[in-house]
Protein backbone atom coordinates (compact mmCIF):
# COMPACT_ATOMS: atom_id res chain seq x y z
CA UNK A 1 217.74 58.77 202.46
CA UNK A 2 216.89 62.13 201.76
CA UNK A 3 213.10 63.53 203.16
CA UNK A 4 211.72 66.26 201.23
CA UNK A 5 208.32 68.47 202.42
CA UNK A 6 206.12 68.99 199.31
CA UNK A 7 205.99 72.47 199.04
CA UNK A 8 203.21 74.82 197.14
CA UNK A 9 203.57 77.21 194.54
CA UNK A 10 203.65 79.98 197.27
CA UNK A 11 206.80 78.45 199.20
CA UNK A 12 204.13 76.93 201.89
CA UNK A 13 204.70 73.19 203.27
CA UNK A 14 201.47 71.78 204.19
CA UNK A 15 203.58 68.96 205.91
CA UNK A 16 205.42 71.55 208.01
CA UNK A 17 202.85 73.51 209.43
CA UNK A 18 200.66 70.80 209.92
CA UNK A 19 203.28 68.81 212.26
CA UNK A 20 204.35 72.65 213.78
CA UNK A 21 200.53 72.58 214.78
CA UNK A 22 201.08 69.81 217.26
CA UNK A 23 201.58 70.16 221.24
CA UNK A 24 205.18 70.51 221.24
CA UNK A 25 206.19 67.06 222.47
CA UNK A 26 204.60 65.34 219.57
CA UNK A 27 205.94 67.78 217.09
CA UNK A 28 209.28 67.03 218.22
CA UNK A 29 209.01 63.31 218.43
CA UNK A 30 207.49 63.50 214.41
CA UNK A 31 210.60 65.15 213.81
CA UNK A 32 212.72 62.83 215.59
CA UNK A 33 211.33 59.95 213.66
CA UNK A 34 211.58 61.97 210.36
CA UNK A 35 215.79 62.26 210.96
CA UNK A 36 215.42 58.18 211.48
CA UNK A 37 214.19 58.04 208.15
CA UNK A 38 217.40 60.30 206.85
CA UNK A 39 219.48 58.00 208.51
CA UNK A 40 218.08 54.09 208.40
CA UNK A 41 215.82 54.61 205.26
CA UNK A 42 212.75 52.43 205.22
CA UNK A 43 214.29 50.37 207.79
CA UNK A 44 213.68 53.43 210.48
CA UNK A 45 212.07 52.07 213.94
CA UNK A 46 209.08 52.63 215.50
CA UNK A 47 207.37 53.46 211.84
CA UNK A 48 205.15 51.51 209.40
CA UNK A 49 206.15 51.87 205.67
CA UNK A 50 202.73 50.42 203.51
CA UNK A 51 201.73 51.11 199.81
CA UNK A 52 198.49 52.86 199.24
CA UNK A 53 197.50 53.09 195.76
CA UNK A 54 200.34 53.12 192.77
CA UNK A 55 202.94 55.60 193.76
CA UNK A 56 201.29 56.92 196.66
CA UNK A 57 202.67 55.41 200.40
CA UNK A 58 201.89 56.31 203.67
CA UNK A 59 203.98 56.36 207.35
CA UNK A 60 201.99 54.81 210.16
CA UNK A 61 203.90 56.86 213.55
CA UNK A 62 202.13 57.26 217.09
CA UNK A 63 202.62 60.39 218.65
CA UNK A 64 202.66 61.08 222.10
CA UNK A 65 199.19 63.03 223.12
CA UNK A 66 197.78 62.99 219.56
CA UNK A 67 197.79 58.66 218.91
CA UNK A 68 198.28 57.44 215.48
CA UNK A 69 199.03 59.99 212.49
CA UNK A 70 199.91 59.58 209.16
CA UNK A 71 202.15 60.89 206.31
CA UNK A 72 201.41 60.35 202.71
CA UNK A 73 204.24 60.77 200.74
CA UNK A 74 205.98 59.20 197.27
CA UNK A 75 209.43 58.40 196.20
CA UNK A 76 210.77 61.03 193.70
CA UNK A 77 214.15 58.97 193.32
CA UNK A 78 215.39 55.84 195.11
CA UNK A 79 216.48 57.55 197.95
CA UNK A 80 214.32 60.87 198.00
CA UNK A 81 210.99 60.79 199.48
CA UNK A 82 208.56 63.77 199.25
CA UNK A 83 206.19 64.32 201.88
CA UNK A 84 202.70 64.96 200.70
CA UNK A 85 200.17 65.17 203.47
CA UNK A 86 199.49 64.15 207.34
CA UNK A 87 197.29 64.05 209.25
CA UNK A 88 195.98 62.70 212.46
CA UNK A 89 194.14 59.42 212.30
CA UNK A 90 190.54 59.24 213.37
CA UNK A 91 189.91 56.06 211.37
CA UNK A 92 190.71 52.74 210.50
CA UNK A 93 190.31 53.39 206.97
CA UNK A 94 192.14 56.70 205.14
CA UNK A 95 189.65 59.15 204.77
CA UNK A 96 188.86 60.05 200.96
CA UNK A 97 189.40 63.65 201.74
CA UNK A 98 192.77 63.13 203.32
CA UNK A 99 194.06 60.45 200.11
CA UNK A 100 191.94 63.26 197.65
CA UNK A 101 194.42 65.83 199.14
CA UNK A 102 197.62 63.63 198.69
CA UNK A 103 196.74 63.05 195.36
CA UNK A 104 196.44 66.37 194.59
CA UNK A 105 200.22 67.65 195.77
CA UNK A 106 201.74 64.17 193.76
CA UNK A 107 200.40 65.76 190.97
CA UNK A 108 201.20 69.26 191.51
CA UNK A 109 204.78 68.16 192.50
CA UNK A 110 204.81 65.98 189.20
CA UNK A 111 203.85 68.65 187.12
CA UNK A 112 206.34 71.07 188.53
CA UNK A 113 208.99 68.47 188.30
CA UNK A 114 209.89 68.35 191.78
């Protein structure tokens, strides 16, 4: 499966530079599961696949020093998935903010035909 970072109009990946903000370990072990998507698909370990709201998905993933965090992402072909938004989880329920914000780059992304 391919895993694609939802990019901005500028060049800048939200995705990126949000996981780059972590403590190093936990940036690396996102990463790490991120390359187990690549190669198992949604059959990857230690990651929970669940459907949000029509096209929009999340990845449940605990990282070490930061707890639970979560990407919001979509599937732009079978086997390409764009990578939307993450961010750490504080919650039980997805803040409105942080689905607002996914929401947002799906339809960006969308319109620029990514």
């Amino acid at each position: 499966m391919q895993v694609l970072f939802y990019q901005t109009a500028s060049g800048r990946s939200p995705v990126v530079d949000e996981l780059d903000a972590l403590p190093t370990r936990a940036s690396a072990h996102a990463y790490e599961l991120l390359e187990g998507i690549e190669q198992h698909g949604l059959k990857a370990p230690r990651m929970i696949f669940r459907q949000l709201e029509g096209k929009l998905w999340e990845i449940k993933m605990n990282l070490p020093g930061t707890g639970g965090y979560r990407i919001f992402y979509c599937m732009v072909q079978k086997e390409t998935m764009l990578l939307l938004h993450a961010y750490a989880k504080k919650s039980q329920k997805a803040p409105k903010r942080e689905l607002e914000t996914a929401w947002q780059r799906l339809f960006d992304a969308q319109k620029r035909d990514v």
